[in-house]
PDB file of N, CA and C in Angstrom:
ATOM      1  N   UNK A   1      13.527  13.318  51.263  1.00  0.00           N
ATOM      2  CA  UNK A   1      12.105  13.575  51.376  1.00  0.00           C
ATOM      3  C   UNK A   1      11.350  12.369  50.816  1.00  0.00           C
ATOM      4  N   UNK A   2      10.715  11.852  51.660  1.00  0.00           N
ATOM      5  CA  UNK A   2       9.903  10.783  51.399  1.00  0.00           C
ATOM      6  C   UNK A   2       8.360  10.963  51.211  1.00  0.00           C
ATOM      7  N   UNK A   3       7.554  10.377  49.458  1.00  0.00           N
ATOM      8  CA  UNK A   3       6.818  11.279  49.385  1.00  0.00           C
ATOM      9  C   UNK A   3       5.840   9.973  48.574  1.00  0.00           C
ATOM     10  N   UNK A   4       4.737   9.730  49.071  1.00  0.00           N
ATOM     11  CA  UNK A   4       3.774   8.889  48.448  1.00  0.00           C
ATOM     12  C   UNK A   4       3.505   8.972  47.408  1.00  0.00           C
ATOM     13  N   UNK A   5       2.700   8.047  46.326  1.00  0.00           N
ATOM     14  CA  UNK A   5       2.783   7.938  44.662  1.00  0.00           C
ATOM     15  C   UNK A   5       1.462  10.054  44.486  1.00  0.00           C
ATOM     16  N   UNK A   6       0.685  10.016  45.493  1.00  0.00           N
ATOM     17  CA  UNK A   6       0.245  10.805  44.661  1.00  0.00           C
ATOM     18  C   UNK A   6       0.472  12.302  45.567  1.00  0.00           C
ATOM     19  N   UNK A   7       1.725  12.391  46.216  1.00  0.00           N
ATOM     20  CA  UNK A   7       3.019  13.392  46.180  1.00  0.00           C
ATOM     21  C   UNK A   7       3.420  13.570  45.159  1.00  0.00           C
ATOM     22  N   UNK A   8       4.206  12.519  44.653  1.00  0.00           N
ATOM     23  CA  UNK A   8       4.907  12.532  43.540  1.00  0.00           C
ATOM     24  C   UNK A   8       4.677  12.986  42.192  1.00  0.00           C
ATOM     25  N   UNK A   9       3.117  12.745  42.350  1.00  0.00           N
ATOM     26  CA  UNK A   9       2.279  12.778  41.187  1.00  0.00           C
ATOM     27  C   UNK A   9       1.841  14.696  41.176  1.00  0.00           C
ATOM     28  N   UNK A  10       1.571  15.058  42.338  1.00  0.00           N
ATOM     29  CA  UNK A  10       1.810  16.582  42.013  1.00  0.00           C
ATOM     30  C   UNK A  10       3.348  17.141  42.030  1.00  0.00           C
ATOM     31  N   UNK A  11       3.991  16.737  42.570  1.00  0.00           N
ATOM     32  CA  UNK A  11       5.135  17.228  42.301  1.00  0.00           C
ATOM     33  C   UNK A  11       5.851  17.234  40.672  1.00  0.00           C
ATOM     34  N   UNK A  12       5.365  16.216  40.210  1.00  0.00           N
ATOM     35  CA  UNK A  12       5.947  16.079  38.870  1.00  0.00           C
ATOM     36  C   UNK A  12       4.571  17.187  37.814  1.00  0.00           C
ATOM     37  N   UNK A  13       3.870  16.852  37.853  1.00  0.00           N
ATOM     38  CA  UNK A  13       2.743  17.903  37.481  1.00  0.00           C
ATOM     39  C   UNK A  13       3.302  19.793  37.467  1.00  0.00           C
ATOM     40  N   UNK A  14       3.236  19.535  39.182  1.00  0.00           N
ATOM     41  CA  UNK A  14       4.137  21.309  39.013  1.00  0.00           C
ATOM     42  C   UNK A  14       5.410  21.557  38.123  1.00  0.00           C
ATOM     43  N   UNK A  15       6.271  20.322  38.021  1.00  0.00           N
ATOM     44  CA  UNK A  15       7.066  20.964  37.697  1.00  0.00           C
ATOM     45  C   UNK A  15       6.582  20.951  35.774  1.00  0.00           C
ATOM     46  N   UNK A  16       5.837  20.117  35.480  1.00  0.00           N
ATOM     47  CA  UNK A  16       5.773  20.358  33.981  1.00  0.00           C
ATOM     48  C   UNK A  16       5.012  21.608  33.590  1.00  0.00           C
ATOM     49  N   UNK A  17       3.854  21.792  34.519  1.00  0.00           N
ATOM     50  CA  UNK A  17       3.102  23.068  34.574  1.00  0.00           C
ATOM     51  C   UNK A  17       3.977  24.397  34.706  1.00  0.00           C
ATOM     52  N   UNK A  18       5.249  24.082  35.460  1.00  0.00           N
ATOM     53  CA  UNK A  18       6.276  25.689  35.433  1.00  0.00           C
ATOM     54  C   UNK A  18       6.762  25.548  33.933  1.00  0.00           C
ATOM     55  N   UNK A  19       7.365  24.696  33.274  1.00  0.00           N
ATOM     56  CA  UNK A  19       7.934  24.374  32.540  1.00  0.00           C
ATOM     57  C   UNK A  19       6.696  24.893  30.742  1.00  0.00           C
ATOM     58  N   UNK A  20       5.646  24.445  31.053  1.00  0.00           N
ATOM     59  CA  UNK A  20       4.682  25.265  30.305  1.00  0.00           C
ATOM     60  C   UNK A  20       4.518  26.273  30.113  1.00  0.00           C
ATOM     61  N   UNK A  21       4.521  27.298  31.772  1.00  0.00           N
ATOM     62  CA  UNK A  21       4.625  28.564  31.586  1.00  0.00           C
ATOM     63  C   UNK A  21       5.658  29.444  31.234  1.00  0.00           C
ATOM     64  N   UNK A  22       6.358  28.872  30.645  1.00  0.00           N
ATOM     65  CA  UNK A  22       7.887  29.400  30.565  1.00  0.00           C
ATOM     66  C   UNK A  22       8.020  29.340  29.358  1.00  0.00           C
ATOM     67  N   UNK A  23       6.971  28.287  28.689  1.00  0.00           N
ATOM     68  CA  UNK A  23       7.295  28.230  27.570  1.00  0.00           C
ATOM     69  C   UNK A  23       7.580  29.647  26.053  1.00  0.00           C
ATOM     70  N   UNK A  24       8.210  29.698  25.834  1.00  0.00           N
ATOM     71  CA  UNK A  24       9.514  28.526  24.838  1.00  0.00           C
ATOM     72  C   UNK A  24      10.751  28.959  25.564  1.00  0.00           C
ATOM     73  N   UNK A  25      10.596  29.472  26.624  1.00  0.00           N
ATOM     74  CA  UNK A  25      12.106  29.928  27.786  1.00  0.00           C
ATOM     75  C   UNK A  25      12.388  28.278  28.500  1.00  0.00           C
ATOM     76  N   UNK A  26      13.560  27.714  28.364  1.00  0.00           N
ATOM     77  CA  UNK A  26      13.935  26.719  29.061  1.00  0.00           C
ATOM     78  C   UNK A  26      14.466  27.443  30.314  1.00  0.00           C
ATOM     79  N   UNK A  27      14.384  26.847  31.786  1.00  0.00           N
ATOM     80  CA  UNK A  27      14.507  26.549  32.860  1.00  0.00           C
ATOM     81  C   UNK A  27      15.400  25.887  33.993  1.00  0.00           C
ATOM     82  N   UNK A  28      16.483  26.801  34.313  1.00  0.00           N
ATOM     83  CA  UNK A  28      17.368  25.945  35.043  1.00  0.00           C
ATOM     84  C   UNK A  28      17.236  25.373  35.882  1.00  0.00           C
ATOM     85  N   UNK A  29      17.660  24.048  36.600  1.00  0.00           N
ATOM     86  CA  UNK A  29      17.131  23.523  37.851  1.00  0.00           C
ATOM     87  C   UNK A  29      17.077  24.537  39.347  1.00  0.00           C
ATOM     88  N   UNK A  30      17.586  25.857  39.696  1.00  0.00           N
ATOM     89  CA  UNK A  30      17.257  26.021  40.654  1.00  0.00           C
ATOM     90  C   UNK A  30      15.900  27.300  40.495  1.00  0.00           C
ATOM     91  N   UNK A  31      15.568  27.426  39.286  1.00  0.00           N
ATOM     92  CA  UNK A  31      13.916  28.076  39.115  1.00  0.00           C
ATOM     93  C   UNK A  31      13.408  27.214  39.494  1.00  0.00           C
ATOM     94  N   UNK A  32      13.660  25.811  38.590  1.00  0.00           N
ATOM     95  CA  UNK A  32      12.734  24.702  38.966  1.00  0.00           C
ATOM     96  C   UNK A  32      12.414  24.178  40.450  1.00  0.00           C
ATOM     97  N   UNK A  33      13.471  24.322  41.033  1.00  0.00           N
ATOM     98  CA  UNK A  33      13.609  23.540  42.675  1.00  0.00           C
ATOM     99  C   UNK A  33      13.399  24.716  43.485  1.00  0.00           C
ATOM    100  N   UNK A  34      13.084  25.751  43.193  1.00  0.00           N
ATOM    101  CA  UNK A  34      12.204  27.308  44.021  1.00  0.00           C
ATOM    102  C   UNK A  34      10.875  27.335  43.668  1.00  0.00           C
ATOM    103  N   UNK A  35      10.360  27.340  42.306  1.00  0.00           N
ATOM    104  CA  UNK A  35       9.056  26.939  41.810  1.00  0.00           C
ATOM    105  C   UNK A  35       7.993  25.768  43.019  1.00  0.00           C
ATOM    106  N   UNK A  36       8.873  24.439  42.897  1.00  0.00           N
ATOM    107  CA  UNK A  36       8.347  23.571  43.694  1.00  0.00           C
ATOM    108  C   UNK A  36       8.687  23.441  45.036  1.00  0.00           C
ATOM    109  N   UNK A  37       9.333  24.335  45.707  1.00  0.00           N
ATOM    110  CA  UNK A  37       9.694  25.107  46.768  1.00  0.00           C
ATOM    111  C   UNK A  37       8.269  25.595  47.726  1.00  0.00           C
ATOM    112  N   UNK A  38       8.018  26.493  46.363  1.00  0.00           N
ATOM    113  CA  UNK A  38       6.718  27.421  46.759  1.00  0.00           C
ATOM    114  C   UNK A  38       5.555  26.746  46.624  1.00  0.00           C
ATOM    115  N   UNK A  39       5.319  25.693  46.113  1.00  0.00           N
ATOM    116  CA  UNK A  39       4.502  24.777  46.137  1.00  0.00           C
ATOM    117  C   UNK A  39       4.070  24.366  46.766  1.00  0.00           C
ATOM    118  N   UNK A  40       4.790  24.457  48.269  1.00  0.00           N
ATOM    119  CA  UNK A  40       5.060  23.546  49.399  1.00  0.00           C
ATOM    120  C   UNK A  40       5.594  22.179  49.594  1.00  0.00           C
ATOM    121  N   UNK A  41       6.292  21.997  48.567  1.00  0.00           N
ATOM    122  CA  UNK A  41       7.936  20.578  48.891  1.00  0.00           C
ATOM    123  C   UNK A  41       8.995  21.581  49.585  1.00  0.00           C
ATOM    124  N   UNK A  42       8.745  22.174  50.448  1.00  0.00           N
ATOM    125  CA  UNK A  42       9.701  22.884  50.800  1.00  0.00           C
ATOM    126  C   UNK A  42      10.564  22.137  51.803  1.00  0.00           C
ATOM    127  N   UNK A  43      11.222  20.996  51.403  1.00  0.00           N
ATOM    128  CA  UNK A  43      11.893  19.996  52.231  1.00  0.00           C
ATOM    129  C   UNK A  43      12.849  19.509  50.644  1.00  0.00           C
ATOM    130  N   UNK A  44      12.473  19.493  49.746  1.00  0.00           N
ATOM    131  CA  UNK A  44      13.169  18.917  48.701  1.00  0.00           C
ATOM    132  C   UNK A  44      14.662  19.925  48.331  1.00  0.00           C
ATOM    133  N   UNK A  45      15.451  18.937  48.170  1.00  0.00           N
ATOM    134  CA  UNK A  45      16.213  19.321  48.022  1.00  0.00           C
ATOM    135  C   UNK A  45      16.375  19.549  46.201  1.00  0.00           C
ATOM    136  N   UNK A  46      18.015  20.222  46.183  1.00  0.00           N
ATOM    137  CA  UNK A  46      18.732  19.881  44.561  1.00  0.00           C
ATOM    138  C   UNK A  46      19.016  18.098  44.185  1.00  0.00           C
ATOM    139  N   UNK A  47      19.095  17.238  45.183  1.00  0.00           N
ATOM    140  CA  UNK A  47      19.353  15.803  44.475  1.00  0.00           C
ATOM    141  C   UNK A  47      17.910  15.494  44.408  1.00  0.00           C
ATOM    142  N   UNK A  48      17.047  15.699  45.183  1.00  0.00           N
ATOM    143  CA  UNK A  48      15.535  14.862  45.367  1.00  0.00           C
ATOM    144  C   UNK A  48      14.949  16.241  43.518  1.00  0.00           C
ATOM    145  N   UNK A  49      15.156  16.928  43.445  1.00  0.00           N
ATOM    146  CA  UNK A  49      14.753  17.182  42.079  1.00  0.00           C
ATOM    147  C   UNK A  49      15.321  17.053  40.666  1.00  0.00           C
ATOM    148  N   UNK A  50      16.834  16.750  41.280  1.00  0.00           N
ATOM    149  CA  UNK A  50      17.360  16.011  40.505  1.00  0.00           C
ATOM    150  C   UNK A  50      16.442  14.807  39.467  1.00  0.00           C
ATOM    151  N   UNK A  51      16.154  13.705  40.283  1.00  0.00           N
ATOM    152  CA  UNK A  51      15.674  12.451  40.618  1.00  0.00           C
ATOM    153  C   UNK A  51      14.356  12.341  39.662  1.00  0.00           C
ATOM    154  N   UNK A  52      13.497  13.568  40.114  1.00  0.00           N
ATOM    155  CA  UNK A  52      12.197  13.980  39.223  1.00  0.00           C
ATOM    156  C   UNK A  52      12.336  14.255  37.730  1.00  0.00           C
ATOM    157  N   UNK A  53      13.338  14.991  37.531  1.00  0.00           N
ATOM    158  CA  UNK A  53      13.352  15.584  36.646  1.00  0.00           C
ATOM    159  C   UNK A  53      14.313  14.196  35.776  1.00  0.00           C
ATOM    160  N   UNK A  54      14.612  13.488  36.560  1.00  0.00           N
ATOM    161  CA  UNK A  54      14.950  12.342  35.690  1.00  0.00           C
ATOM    162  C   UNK A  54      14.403  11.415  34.914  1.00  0.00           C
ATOM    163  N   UNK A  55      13.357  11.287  35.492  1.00  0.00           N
ATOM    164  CA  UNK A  55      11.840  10.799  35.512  1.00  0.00           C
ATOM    165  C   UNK A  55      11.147  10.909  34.436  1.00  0.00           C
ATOM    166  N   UNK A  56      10.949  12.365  34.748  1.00  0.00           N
ATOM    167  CA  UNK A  56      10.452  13.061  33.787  1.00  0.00           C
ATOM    168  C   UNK A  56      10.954  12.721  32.326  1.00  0.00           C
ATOM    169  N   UNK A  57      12.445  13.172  32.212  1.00  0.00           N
ATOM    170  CA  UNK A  57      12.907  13.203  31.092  1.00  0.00           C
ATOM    171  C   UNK A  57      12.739  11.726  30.625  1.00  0.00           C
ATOM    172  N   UNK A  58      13.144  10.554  31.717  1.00  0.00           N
ATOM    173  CA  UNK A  58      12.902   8.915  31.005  1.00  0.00           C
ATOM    174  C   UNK A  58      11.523   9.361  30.008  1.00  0.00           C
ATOM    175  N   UNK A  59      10.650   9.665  30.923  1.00  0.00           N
ATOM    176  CA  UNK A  59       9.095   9.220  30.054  1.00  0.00           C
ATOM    177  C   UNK A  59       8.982  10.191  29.085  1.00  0.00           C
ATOM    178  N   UNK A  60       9.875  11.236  28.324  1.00  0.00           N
ATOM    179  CA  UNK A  60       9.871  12.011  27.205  1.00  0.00           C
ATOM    180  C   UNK A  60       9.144  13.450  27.686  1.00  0.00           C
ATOM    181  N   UNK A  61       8.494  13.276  28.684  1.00  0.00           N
ATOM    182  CA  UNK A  61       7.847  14.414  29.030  1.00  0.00           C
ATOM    183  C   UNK A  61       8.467  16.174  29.375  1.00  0.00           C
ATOM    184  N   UNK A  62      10.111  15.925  29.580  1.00  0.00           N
ATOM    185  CA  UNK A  62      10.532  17.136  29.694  1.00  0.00           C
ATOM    186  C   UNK A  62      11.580  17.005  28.459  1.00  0.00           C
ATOM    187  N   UNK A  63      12.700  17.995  28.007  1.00  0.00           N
ATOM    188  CA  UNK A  63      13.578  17.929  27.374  1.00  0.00           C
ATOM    189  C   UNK A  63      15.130  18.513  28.454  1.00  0.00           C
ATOM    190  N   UNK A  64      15.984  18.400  27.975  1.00  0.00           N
ATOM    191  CA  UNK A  64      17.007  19.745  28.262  1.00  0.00           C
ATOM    192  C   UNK A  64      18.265  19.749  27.192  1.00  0.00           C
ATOM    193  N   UNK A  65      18.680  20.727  27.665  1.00  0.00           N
ATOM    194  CA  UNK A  65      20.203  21.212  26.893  1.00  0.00           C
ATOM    195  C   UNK A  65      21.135  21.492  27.733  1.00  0.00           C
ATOM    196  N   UNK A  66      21.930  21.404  27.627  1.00  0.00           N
ATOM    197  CA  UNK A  66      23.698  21.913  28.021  1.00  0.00           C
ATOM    198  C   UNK A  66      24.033  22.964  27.322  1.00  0.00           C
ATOM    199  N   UNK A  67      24.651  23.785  28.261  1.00  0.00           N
ATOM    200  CA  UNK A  67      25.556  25.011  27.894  1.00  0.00           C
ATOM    201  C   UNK A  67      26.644  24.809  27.212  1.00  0.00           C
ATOM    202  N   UNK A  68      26.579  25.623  26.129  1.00  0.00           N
ATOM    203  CA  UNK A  68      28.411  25.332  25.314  1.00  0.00           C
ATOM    204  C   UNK A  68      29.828  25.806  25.961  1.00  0.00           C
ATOM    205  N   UNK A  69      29.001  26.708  26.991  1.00  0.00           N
ATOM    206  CA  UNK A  69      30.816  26.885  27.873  1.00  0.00           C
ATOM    207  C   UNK A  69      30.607  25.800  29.003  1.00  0.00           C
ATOM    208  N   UNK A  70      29.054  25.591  30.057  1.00  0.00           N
ATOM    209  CA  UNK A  70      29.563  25.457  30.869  1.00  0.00           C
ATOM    210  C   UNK A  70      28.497  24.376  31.056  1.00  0.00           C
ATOM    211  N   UNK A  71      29.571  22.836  30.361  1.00  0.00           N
ATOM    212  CA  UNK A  71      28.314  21.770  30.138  1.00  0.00           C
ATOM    213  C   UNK A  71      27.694  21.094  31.194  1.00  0.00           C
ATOM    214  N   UNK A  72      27.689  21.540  32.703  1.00  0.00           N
ATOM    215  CA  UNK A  72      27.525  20.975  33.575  1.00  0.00           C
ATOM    216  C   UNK A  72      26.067  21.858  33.521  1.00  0.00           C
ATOM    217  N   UNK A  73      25.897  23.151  32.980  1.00  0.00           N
ATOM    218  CA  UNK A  73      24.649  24.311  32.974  1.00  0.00           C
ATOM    219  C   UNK A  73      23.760  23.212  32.097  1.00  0.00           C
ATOM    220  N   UNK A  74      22.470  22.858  32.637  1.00  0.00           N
ATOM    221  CA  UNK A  74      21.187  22.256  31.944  1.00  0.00           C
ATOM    222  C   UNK A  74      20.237  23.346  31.972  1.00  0.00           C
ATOM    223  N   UNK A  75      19.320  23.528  31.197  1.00  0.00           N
ATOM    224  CA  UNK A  75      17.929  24.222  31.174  1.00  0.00           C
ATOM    225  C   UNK A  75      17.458  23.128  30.811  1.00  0.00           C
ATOM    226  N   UNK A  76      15.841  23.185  31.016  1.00  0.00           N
ATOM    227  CA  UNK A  76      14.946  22.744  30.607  1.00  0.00           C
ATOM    228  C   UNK A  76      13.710  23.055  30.372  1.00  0.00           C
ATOM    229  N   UNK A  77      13.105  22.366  29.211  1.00  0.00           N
ATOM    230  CA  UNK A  77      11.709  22.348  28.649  1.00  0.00           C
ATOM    231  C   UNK A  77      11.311  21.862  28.258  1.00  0.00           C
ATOM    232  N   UNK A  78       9.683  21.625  28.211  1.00  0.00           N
ATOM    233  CA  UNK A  78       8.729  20.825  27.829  1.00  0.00           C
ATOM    234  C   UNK A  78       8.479  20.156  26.866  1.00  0.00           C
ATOM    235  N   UNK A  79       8.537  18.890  26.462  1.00  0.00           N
ATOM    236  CA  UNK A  79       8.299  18.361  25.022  1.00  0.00           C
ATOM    237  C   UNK A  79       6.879  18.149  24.610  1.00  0.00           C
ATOM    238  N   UNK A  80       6.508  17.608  23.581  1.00  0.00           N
ATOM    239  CA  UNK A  80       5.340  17.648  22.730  1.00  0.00           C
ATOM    240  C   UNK A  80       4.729  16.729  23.411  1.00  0.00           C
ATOM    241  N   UNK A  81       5.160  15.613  24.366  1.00  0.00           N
ATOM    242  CA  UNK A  81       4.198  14.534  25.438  1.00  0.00           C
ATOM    243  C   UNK A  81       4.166  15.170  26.430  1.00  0.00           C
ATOM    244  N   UNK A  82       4.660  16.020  26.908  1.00  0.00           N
ATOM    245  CA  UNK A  82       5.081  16.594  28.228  1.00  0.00           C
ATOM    246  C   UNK A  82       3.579  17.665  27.851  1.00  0.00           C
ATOM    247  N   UNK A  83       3.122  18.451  27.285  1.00  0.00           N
ATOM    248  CA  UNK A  83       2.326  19.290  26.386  1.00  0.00           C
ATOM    249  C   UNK A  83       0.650  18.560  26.604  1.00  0.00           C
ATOM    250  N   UNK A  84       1.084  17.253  26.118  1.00  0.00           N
ATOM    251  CA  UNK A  84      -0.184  16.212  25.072  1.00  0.00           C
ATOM    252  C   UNK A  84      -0.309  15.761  27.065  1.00  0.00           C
ATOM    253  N   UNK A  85       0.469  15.066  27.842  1.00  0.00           N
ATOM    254  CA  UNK A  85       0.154  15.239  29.052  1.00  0.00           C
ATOM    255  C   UNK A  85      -0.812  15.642  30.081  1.00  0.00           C
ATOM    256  N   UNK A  86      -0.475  17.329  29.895  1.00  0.00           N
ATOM    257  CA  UNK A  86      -0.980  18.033  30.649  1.00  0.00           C
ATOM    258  C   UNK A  86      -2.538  18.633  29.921  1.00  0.00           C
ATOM    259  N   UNK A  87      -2.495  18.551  28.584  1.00  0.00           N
ATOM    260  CA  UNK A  87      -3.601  18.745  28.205  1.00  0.00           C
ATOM    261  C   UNK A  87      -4.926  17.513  28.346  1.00  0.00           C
ATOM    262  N   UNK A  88      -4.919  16.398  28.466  1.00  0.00           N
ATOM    263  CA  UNK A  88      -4.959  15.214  28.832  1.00  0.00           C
ATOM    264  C   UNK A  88      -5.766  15.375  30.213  1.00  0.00           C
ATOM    265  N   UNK A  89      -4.983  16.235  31.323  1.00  0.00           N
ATOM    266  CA  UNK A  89      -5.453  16.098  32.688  1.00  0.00           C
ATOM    267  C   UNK A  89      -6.080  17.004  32.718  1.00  0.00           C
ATOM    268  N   UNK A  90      -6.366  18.075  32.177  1.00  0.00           N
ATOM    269  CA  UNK A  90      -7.014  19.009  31.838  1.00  0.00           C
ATOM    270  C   UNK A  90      -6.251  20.169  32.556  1.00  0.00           C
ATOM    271  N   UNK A  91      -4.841  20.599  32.619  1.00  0.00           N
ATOM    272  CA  UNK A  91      -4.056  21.577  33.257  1.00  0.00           C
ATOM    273  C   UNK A  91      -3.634  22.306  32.000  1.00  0.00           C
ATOM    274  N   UNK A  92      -4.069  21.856  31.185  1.00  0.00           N
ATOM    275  CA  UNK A  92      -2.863  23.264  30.138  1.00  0.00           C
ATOM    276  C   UNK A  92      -3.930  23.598  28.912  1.00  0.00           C
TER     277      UNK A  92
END
Protein backbone atom coordinates (compact mmCIF):
# COMPACT_ATOMS: atom_id res chain seq x y z
CA UNK A 1 0.00 0.00 0.00
CA UNK A 2 1.38 3.05 -1.20
CA UNK A 3 0.45 6.03 0.82
CA UNK A 4 1.51 9.86 0.66
CA UNK A 5 3.32 11.79 3.70
CA UNK A 6 -0.10 13.02 4.89
CA UNK A 7 -1.66 9.25 4.61
CA UNK A 8 0.84 8.33 6.65
CA UNK A 9 0.44 11.04 8.88
CA UNK A 10 -3.22 9.89 9.72
CA UNK A 11 -2.47 6.57 9.74
CA UNK A 12 0.12 6.88 12.38
CA UNK A 13 -2.20 9.35 14.39
CA UNK A 14 -5.01 6.53 14.44
CA UNK A 15 -3.01 4.23 15.50
CA UNK A 16 -1.63 6.29 18.61
CA UNK A 17 -5.21 7.60 19.20
CA UNK A 18 -6.38 3.57 19.53
CA UNK A 19 -3.50 3.07 21.61
CA UNK A 20 -4.74 6.09 24.00
CA UNK A 21 -7.98 4.67 24.22
CA UNK A 22 -6.92 1.57 25.51
CA UNK A 23 -5.06 3.08 27.74
CA UNK A 24 -3.35 1.44 30.35
CA UNK A 25 -4.55 -1.97 28.27
CA UNK A 26 -1.62 -2.65 25.78
CA UNK A 27 -2.68 -3.78 22.26
CA UNK A 28 -1.82 -6.54 20.03
CA UNK A 29 -0.99 -5.91 16.47
CA UNK A 30 -4.06 -7.47 14.97
CA UNK A 31 -6.57 -4.93 17.22
CA UNK A 32 -4.21 -2.56 15.93
CA UNK A 33 -4.30 -3.57 12.08
CA UNK A 34 -8.51 -3.96 12.44
CA UNK A 35 -8.67 -0.56 14.28
CA UNK A 36 -6.90 1.02 11.15
CA UNK A 37 -8.78 -1.33 9.01
CA UNK A 38 -11.93 0.50 9.98
CA UNK A 39 -10.43 3.62 9.43
CA UNK A 40 -10.42 3.00 5.95
CA UNK A 41 -6.58 1.59 5.18
CA UNK A 42 -8.47 -1.22 4.42
CA UNK A 43 -5.72 -2.38 1.92
CA UNK A 44 -2.95 -2.50 4.67
CA UNK A 45 -1.76 -5.30 5.47
CA UNK A 46 0.14 -7.19 8.86
CA UNK A 47 3.80 -6.20 7.23
CA UNK A 48 2.65 -2.53 6.01
CA UNK A 49 1.66 -2.11 9.96
CA UNK A 50 4.31 -3.76 10.91
CA UNK A 51 6.50 -0.91 9.31
CA UNK A 52 4.32 1.92 11.20
CA UNK A 53 4.46 0.73 14.22
CA UNK A 54 8.16 0.67 13.73
CA UNK A 55 8.21 4.11 13.24
CA UNK A 56 6.42 4.82 15.75
CA UNK A 57 8.35 3.02 18.26
CA UNK A 58 11.92 4.65 16.54
CA UNK A 59 10.44 8.17 17.52
CA UNK A 60 9.54 6.92 21.28
CA UNK A 61 6.02 7.53 20.62
CA UNK A 62 4.64 3.94 21.17
CA UNK A 63 6.14 1.29 23.62
CA UNK A 64 5.73 -2.67 23.59
CA UNK A 65 6.37 -5.89 25.46
CA UNK A 66 6.81 -9.53 24.74
CA UNK A 67 5.08 -12.36 26.16
CA UNK A 68 6.98 -14.62 28.65
CA UNK A 69 5.73 -17.85 26.99
CA UNK A 70 5.25 -16.70 23.66
CA UNK A 71 8.05 -14.05 22.78
CA UNK A 72 7.07 -13.64 19.32
CA UNK A 73 3.35 -12.18 21.25
CA UNK A 74 3.99 -8.07 21.31
CA UNK A 75 1.31 -5.71 22.83
CA UNK A 76 1.50 -2.35 22.71
CA UNK A 77 1.22 1.09 24.31
CA UNK A 78 1.55 4.52 24.40
CA UNK A 79 4.47 6.34 25.92
CA UNK A 80 4.70 9.71 27.69
CA UNK A 81 5.77 11.44 23.92
CA UNK A 82 3.37 9.36 22.25
CA UNK A 83 0.70 11.18 25.05
CA UNK A 84 2.70 14.85 24.94
CA UNK A 85 2.13 14.21 20.92
CA UNK A 86 -1.26 13.90 20.64
CA UNK A 87 -2.01 16.45 23.14
CA UNK A 88 0.10 18.90 21.09
CA UNK A 89 -2.30 18.33 17.96
CA UNK A 90 -5.03 18.81 19.94
CA UNK A 91 -6.46 14.90 19.74
CA UNK A 92 -6.17 13.73 23.29
Amino acid sequence: MNLDPAQKELLRESVLLQLHAARPVLLPLSTILRGVQLQGFDDLDERGIESELTYLHAKNLISFTRAKISHGNRRFGLTAEGVEYLESKGLA
